[in-house]
PDB file of N, CA and C in Angstrom:
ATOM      1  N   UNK A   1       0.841  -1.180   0.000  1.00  0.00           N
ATOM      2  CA  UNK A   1       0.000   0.000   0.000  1.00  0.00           C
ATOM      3  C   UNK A   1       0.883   1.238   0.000  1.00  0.00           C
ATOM      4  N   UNK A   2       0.330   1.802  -0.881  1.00  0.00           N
ATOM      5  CA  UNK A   2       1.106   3.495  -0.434  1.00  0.00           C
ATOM      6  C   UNK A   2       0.463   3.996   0.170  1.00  0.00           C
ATOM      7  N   UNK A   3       0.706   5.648   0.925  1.00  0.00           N
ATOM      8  CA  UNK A   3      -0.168   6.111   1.240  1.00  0.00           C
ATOM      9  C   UNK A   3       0.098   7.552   0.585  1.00  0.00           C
ATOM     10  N   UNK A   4      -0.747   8.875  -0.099  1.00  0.00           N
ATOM     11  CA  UNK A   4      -0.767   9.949  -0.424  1.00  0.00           C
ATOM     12  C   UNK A   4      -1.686  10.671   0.974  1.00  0.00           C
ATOM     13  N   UNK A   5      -1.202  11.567   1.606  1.00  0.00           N
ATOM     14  CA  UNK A   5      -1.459  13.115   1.865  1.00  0.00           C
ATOM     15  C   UNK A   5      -1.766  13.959   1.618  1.00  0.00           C
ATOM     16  N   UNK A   6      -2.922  14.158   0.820  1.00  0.00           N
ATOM     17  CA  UNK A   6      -2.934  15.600   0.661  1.00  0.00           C
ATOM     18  C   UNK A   6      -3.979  16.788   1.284  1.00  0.00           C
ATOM     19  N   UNK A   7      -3.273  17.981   0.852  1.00  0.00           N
ATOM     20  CA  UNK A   7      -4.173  19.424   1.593  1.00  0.00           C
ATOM     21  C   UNK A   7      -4.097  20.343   0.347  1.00  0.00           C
ATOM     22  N   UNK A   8      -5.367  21.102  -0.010  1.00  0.00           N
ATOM     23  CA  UNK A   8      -4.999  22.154  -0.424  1.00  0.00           C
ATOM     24  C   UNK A   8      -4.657  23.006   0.197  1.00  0.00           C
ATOM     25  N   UNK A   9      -3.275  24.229  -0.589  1.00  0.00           N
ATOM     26  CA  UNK A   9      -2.911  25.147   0.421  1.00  0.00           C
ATOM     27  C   UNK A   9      -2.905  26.580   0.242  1.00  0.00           C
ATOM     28  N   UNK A  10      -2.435  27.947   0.478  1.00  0.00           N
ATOM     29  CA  UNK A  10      -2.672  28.921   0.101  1.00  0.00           C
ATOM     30  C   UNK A  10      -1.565  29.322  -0.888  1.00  0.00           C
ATOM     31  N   UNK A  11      -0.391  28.564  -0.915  1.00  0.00           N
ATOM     32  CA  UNK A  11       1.054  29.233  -1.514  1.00  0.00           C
ATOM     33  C   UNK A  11       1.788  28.033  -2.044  1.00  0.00           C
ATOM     34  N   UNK A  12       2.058  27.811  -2.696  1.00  0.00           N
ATOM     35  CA  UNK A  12       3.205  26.256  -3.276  1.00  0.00           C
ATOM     36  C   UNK A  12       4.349  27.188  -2.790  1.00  0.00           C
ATOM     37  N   UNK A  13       5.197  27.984  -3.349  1.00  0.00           N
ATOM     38  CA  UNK A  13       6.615  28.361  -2.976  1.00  0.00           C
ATOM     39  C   UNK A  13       6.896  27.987  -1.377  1.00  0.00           C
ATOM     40  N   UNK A  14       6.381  28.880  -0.369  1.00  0.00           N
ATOM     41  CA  UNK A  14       6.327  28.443   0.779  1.00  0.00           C
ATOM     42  C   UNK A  14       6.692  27.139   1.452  1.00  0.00           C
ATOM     43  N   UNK A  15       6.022  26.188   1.314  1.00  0.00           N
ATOM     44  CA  UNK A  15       5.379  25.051   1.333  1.00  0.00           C
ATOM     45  C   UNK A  15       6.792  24.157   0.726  1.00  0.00           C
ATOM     46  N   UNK A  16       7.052  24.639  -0.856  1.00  0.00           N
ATOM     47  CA  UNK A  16       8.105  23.832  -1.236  1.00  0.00           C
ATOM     48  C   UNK A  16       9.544  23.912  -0.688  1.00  0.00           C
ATOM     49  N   UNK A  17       9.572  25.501  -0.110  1.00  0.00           N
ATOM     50  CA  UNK A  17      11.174  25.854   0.286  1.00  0.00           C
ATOM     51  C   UNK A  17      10.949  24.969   1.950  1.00  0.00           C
ATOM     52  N   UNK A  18      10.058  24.997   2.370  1.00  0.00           N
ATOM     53  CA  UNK A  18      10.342  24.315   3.890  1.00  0.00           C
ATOM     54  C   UNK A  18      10.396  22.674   3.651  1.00  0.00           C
ATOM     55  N   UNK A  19       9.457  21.951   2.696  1.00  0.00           N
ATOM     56  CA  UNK A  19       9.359  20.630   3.109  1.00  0.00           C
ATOM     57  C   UNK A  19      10.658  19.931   2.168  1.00  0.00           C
ATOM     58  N   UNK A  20      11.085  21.001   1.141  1.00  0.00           N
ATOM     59  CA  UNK A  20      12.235  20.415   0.367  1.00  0.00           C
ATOM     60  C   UNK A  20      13.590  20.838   0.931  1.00  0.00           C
ATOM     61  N   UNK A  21      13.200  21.731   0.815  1.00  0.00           N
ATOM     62  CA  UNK A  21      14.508  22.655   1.520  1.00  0.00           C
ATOM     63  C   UNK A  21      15.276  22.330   2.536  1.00  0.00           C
ATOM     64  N   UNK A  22      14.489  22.358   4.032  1.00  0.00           N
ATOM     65  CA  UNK A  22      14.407  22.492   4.954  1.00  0.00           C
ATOM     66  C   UNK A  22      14.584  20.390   5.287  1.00  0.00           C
ATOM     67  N   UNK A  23      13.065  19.725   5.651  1.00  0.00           N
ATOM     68  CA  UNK A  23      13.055  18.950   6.031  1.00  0.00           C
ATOM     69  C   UNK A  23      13.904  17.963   4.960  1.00  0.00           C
ATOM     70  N   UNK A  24      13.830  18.305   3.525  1.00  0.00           N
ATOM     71  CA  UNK A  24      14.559  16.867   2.695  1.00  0.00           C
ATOM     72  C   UNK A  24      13.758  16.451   1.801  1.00  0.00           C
ATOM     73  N   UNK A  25      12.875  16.433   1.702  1.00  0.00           N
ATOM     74  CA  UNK A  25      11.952  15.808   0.572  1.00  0.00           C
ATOM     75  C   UNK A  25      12.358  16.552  -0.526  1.00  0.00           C
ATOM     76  N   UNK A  26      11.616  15.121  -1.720  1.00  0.00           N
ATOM     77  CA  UNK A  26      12.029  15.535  -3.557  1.00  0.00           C
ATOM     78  C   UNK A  26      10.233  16.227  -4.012  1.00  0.00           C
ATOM     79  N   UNK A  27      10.397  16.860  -4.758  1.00  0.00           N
ATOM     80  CA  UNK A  27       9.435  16.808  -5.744  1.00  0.00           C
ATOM     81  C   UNK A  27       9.363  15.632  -6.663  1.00  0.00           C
ATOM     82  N   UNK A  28       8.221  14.455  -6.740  1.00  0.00           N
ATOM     83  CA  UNK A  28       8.105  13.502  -7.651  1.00  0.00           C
ATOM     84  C   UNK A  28       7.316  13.939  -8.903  1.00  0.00           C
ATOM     85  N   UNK A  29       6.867  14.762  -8.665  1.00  0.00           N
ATOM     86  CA  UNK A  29       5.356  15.165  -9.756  1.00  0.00           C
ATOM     87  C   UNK A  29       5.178  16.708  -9.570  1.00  0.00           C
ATOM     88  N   UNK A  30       4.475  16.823 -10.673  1.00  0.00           N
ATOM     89  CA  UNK A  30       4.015  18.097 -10.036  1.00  0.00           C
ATOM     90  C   UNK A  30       2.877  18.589 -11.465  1.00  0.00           C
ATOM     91  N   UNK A  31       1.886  19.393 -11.504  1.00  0.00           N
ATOM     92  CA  UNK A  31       0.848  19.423 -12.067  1.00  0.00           C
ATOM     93  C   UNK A  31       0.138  20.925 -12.468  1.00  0.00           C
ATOM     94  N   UNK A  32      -0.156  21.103 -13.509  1.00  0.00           N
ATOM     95  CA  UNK A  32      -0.612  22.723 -13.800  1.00  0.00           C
ATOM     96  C   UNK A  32      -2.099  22.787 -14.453  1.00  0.00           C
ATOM     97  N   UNK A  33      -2.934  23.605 -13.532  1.00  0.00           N
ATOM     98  CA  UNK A  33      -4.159  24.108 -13.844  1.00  0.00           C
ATOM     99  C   UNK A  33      -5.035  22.221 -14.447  1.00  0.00           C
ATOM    100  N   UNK A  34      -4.475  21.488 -14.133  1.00  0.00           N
ATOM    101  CA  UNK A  34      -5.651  20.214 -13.929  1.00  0.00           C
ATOM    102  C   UNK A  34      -6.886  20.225 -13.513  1.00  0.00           C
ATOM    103  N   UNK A  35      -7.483  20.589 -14.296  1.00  0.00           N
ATOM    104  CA  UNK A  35      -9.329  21.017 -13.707  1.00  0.00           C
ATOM    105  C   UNK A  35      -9.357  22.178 -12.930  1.00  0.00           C
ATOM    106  N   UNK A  36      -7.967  23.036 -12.970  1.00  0.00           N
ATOM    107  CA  UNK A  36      -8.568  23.925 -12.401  1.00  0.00           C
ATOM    108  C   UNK A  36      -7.610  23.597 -10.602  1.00  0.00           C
ATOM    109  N   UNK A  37      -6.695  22.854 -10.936  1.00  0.00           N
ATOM    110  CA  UNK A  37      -5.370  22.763  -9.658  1.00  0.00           C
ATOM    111  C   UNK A  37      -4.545  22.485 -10.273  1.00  0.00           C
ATOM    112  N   UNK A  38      -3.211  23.434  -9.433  1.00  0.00           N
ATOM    113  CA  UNK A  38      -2.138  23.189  -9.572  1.00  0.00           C
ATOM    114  C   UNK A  38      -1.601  22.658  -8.243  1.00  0.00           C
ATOM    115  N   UNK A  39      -0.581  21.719  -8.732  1.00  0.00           N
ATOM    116  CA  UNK A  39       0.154  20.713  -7.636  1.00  0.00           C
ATOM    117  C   UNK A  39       1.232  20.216  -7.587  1.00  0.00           C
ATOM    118  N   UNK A  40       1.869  19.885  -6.380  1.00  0.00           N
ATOM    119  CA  UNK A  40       3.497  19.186  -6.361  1.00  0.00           C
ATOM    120  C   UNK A  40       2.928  18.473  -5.535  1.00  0.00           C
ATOM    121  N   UNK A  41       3.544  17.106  -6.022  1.00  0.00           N
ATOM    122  CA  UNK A  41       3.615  15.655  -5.052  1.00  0.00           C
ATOM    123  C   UNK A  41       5.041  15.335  -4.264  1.00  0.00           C
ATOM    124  N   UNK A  42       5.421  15.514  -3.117  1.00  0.00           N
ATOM    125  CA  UNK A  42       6.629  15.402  -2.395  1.00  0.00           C
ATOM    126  C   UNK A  42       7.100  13.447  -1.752  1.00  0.00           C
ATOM    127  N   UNK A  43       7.846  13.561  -1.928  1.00  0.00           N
ATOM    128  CA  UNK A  43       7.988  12.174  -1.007  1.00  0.00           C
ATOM    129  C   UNK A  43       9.448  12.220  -0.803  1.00  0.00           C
ATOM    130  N   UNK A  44      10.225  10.934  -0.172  1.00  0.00           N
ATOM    131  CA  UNK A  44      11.820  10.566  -0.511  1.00  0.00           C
ATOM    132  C   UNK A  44      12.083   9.181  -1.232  1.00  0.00           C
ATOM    133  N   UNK A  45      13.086   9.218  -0.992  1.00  0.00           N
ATOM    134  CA  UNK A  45      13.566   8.127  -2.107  1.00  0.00           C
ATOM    135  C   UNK A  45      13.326   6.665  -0.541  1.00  0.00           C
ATOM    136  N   UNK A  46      13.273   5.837  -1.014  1.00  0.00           N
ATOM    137  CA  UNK A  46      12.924   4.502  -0.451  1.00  0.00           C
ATOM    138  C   UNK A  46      11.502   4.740   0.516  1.00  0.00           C
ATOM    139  N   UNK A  47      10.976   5.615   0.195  1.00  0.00           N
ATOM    140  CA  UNK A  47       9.859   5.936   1.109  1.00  0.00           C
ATOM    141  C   UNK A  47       8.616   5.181   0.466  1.00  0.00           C
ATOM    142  N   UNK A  48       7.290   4.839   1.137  1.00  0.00           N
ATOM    143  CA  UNK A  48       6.132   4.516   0.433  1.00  0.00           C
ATOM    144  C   UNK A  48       4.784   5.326   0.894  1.00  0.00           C
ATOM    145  N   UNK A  49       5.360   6.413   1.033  1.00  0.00           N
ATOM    146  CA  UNK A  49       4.102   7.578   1.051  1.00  0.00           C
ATOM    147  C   UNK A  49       4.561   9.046   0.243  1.00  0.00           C
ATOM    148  N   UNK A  50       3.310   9.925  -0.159  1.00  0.00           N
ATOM    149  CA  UNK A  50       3.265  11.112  -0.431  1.00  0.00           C
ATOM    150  C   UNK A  50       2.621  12.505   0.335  1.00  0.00           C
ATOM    151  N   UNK A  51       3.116  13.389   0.033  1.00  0.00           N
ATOM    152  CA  UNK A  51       2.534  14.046   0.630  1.00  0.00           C
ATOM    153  C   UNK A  51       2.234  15.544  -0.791  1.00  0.00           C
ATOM    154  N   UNK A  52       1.296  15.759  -1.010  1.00  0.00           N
ATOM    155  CA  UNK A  52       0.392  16.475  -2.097  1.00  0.00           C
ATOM    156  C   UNK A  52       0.031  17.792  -1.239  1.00  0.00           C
ATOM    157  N   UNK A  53       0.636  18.420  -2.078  1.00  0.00           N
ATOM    158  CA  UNK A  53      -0.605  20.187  -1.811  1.00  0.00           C
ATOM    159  C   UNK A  53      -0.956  20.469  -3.452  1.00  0.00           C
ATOM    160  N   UNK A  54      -1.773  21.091  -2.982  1.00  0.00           N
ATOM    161  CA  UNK A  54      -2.865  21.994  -4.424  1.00  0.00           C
ATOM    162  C   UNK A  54      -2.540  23.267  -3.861  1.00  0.00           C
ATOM    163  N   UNK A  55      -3.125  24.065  -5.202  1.00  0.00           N
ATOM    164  CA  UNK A  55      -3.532  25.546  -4.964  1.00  0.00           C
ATOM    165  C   UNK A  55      -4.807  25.653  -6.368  1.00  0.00           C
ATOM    166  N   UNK A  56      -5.354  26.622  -5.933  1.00  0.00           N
ATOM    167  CA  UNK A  56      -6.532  26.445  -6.966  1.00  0.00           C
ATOM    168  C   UNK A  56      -7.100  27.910  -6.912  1.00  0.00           C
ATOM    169  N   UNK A  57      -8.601  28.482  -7.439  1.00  0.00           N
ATOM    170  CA  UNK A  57      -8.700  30.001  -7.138  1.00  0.00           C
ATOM    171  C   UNK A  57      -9.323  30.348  -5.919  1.00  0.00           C
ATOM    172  N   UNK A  58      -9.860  29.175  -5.244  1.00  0.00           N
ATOM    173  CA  UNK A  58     -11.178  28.770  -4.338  1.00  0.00           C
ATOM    174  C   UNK A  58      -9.432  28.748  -2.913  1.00  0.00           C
ATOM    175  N   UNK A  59      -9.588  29.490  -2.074  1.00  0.00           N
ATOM    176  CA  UNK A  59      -8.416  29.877  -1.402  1.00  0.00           C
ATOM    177  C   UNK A  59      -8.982  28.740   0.123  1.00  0.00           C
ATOM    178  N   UNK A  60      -8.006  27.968   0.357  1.00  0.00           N
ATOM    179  CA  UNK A  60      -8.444  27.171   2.089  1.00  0.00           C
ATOM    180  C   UNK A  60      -9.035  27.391   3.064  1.00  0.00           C
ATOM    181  N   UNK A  61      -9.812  26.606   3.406  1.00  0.00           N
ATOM    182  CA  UNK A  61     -10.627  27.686   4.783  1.00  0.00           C
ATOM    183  C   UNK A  61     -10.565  26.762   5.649  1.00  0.00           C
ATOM    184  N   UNK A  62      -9.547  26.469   6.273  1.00  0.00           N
ATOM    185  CA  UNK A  62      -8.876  25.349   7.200  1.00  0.00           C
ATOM    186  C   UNK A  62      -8.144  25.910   8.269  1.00  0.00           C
ATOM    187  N   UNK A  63      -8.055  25.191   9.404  1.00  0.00           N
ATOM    188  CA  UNK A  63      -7.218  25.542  10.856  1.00  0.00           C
ATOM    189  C   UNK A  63      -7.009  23.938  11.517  1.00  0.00           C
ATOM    190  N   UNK A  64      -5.700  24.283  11.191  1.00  0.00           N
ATOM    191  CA  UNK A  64      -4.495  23.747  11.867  1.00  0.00           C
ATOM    192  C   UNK A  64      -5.110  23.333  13.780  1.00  0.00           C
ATOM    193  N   UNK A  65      -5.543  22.131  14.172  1.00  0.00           N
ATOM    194  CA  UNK A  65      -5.624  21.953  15.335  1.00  0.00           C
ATOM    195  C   UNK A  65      -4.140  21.694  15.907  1.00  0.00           C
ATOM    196  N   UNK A  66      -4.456  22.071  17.183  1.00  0.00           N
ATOM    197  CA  UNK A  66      -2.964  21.513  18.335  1.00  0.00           C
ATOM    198  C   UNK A  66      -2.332  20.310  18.067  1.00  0.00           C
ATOM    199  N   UNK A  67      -3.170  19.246  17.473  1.00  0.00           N
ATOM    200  CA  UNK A  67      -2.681  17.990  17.693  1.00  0.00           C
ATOM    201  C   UNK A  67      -3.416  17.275  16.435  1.00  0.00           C
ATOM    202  N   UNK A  68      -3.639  18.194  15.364  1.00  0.00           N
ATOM    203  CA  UNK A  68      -3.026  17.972  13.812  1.00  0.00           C
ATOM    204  C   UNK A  68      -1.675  18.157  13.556  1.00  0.00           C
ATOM    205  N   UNK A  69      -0.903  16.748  13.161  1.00  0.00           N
ATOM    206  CA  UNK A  69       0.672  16.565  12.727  1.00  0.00           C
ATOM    207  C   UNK A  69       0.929  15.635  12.279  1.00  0.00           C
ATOM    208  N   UNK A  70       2.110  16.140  11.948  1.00  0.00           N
ATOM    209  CA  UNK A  70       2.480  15.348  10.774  1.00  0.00           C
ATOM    210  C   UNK A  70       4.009  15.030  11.650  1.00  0.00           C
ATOM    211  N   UNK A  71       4.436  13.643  11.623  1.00  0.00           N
ATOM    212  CA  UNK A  71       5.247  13.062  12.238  1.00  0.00           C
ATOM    213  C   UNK A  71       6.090  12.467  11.375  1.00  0.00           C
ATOM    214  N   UNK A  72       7.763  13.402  11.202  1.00  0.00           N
ATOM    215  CA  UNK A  72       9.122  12.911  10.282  1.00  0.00           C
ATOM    216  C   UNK A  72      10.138  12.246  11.347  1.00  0.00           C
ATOM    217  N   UNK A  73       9.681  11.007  11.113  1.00  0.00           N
ATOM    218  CA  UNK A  73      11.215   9.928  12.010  1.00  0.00           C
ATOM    219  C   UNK A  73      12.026  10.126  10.965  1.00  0.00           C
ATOM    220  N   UNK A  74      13.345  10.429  11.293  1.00  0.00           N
ATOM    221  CA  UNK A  74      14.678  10.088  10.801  1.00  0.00           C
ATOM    222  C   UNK A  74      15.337   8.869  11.596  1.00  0.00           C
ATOM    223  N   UNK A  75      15.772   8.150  10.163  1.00  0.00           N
ATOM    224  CA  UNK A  75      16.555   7.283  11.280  1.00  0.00           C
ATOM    225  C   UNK A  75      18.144   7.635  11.224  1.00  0.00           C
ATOM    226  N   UNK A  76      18.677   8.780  10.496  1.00  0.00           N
ATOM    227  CA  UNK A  76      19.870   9.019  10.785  1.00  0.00           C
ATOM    228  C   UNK A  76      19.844  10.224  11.656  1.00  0.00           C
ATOM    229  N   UNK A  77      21.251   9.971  12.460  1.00  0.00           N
ATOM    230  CA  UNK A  77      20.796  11.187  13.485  1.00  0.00           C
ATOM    231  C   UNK A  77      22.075  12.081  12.892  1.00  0.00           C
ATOM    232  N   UNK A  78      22.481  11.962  12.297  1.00  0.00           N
ATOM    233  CA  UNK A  78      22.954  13.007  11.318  1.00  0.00           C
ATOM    234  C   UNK A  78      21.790  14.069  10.231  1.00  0.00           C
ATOM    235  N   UNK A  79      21.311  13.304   9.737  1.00  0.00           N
ATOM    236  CA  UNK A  79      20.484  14.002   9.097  1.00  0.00           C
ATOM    237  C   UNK A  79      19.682  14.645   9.423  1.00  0.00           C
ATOM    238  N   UNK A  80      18.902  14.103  10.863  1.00  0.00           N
ATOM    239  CA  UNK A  80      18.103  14.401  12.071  1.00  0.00           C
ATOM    240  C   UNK A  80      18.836  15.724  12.460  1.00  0.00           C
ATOM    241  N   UNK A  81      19.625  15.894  12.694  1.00  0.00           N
ATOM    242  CA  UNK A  81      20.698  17.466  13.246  1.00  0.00           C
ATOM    243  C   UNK A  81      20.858  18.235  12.307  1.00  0.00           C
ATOM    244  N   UNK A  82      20.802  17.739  11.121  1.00  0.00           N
ATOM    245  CA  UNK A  82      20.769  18.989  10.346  1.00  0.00           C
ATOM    246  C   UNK A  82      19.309  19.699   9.438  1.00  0.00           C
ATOM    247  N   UNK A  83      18.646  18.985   9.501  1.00  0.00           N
ATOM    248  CA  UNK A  83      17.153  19.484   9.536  1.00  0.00           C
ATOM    249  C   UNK A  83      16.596  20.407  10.551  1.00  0.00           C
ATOM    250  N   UNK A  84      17.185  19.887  12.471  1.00  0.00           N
ATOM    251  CA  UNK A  84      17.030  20.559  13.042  1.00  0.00           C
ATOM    252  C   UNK A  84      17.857  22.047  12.945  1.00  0.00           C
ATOM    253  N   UNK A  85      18.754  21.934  12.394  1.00  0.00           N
ATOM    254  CA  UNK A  85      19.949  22.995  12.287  1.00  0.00           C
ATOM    255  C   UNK A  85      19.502  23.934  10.978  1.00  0.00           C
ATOM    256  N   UNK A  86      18.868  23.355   9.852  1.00  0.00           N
ATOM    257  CA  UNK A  86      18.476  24.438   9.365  1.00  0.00           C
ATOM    258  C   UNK A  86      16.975  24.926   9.479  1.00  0.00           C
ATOM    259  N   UNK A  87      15.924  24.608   9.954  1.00  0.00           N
ATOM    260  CA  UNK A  87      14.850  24.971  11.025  1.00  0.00           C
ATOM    261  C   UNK A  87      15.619  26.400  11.580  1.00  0.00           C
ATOM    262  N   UNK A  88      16.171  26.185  12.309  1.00  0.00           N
ATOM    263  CA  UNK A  88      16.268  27.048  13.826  1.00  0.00           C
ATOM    264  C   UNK A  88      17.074  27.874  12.771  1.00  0.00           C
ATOM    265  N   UNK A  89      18.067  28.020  11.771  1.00  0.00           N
ATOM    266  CA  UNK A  89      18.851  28.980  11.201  1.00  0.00           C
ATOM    267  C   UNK A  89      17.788  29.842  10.612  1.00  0.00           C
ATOM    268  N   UNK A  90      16.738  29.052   9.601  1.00  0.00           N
ATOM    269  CA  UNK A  90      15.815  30.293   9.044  1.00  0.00           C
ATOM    270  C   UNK A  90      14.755  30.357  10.464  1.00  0.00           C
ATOM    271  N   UNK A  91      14.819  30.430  11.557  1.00  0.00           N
ATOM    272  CA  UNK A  91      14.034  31.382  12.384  1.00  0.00           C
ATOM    273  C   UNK A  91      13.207  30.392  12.708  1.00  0.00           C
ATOM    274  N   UNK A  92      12.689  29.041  12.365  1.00  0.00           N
ATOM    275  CA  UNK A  92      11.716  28.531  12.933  1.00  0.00           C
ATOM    276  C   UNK A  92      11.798  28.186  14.139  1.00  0.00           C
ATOM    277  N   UNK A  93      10.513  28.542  14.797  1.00  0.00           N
ATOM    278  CA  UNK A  93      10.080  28.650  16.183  1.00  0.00           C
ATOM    279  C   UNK A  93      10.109  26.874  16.509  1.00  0.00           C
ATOM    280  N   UNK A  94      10.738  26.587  17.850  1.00  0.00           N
ATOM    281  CA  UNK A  94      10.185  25.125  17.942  1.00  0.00           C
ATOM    282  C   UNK A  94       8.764  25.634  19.302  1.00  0.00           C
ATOM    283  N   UNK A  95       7.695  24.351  19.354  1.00  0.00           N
ATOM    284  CA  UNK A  95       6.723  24.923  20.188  1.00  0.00           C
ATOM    285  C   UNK A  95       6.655  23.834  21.005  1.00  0.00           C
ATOM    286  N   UNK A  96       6.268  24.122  22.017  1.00  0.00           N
ATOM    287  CA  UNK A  96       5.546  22.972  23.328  1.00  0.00           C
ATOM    288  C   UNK A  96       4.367  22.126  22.624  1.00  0.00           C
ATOM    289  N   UNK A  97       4.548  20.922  22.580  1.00  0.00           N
ATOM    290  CA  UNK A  97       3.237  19.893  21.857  1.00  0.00           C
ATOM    291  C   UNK A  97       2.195  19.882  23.178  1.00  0.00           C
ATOM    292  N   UNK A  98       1.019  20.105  22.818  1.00  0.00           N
ATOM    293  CA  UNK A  98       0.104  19.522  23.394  1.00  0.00           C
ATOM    294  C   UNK A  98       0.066  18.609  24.080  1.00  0.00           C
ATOM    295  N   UNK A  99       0.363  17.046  23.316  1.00  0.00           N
ATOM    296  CA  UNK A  99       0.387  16.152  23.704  1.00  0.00           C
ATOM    297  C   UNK A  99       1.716  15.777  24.235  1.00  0.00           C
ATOM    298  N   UNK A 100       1.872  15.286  25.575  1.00  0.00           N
ATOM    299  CA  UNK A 100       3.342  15.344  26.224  1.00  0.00           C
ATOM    300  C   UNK A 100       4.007  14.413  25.350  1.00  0.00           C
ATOM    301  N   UNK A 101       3.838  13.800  25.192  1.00  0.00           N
ATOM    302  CA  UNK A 101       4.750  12.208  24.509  1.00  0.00           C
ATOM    303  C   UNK A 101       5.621  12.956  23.586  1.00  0.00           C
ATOM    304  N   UNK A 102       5.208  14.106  22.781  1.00  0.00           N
ATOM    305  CA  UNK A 102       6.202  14.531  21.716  1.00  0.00           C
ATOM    306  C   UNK A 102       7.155  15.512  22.439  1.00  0.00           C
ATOM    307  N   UNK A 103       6.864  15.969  23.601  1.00  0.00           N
ATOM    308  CA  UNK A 103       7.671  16.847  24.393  1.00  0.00           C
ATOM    309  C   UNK A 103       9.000  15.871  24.600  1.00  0.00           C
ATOM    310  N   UNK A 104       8.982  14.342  25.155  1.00  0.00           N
ATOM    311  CA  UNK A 104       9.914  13.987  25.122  1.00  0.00           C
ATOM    312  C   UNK A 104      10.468  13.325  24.392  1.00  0.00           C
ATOM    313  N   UNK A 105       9.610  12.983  22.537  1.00  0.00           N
ATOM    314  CA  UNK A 105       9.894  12.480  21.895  1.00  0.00           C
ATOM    315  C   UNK A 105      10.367  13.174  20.650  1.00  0.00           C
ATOM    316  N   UNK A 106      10.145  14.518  20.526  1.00  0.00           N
ATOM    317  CA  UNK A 106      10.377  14.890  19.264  1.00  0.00           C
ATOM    318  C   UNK A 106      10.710  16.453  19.408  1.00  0.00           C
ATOM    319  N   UNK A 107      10.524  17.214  18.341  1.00  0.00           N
ATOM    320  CA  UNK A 107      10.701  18.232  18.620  1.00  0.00           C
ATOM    321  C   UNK A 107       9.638  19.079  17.404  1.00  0.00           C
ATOM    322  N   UNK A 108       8.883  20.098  18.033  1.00  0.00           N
ATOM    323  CA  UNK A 108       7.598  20.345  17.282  1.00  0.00           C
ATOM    324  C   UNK A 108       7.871  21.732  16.352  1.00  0.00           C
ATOM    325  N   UNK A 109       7.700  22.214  15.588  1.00  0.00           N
ATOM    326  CA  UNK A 109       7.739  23.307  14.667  1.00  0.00           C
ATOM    327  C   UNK A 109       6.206  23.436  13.775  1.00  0.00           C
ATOM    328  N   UNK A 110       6.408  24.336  13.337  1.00  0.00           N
ATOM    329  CA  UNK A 110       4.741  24.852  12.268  1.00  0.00           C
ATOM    330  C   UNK A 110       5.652  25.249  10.738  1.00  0.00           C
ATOM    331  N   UNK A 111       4.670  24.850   9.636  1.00  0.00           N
ATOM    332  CA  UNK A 111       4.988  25.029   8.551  1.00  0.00           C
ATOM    333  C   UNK A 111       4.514  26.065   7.857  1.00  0.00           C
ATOM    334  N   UNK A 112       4.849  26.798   7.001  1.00  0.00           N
ATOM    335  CA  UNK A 112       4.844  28.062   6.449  1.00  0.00           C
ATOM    336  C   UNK A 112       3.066  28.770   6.717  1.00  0.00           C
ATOM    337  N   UNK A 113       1.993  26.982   6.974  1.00  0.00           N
ATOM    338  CA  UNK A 113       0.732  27.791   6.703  1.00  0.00           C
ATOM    339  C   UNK A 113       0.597  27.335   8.305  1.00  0.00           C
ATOM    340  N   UNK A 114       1.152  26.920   9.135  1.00  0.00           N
ATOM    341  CA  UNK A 114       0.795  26.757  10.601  1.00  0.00           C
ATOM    342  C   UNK A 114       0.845  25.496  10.988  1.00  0.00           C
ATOM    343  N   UNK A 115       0.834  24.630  10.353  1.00  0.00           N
ATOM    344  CA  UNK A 115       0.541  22.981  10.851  1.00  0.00           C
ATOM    345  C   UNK A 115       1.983  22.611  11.510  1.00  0.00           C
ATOM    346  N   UNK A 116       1.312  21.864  12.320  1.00  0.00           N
ATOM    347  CA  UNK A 116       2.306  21.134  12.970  1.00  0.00           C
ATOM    348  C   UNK A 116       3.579  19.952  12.492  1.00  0.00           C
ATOM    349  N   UNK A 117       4.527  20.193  12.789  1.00  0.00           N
ATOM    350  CA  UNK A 117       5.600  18.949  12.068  1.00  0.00           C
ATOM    351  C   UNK A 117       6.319  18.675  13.067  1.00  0.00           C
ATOM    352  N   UNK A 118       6.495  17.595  13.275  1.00  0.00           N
ATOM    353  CA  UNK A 118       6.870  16.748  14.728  1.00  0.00           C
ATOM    354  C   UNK A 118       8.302  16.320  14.429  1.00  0.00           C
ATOM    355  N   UNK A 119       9.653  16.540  14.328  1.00  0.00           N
ATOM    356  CA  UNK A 119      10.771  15.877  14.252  1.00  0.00           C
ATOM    357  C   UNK A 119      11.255  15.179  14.911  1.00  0.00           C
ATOM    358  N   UNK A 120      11.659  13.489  14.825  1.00  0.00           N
ATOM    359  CA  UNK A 120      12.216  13.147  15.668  1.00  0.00           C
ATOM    360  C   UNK A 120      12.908  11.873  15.362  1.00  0.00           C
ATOM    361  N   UNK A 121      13.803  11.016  16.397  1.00  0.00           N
ATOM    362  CA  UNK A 121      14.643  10.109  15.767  1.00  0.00           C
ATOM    363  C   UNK A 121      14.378   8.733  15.910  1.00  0.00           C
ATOM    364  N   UNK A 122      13.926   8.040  15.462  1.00  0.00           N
ATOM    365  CA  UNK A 122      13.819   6.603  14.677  1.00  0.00           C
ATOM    366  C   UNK A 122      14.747   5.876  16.184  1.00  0.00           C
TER     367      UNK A 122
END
């Protein structure tokens, strides 16, 4: 089984400089004015999920709960340190999770539109 992710969102650039940039992911796909959406499909290499945003003219009318997240195990803790290392260089805030378990399991940040992204090590 695979699994795909997706959200429509308000901005692709955004969105692409943090989850590529930042966390590591490739662009696999990506899609223009398809009925009326445009889209990039993200994943990594040996991975068996995606994660999809749209943008379209019809703009999101969505909110980010406390304990809506999205959870990136690394299992290298090299790679793990430097994700965290470039996070915190462009300014991202880390936050207190809601739920304690990620307080001592991970480390929490928000993505360009607010959602939660949980980092932590395998």
């Amino acid at each position: 089984m695979n699994v795909r992710f997706a959200r429509h969102a308000k901005a692709l650039e955004p969105l692409l400089h943090f989850y590529c940039n930042l966390l590591g992911l490739k662009v696999i796909s990506e899609f223009k004015d398809h009925n009326g959406y445009t889209g990039v499909i993200l994943s990594c290499d040996h991975c068996n999920w995606e994660i999809e945003f749209t943008i379209s003219s019809n703009c999101p009318n969505h909110k980010a709960d406390e304990d809506d997240l999205i959870v990136f195990k690394y299992d290298d803790k090299v790679q793990y340190g430097l994700v965290l290392e470039r996070l915190r260089k462009e300014k991202y805030l880390e936050f207190a999770p809601k739920n304690p378990f990620w307080e001592d399991n991970g480390k929490l940040f928000r993505d360009p539109e607010g959602y939660g992204i949980v980092i932590t090590l395998m």
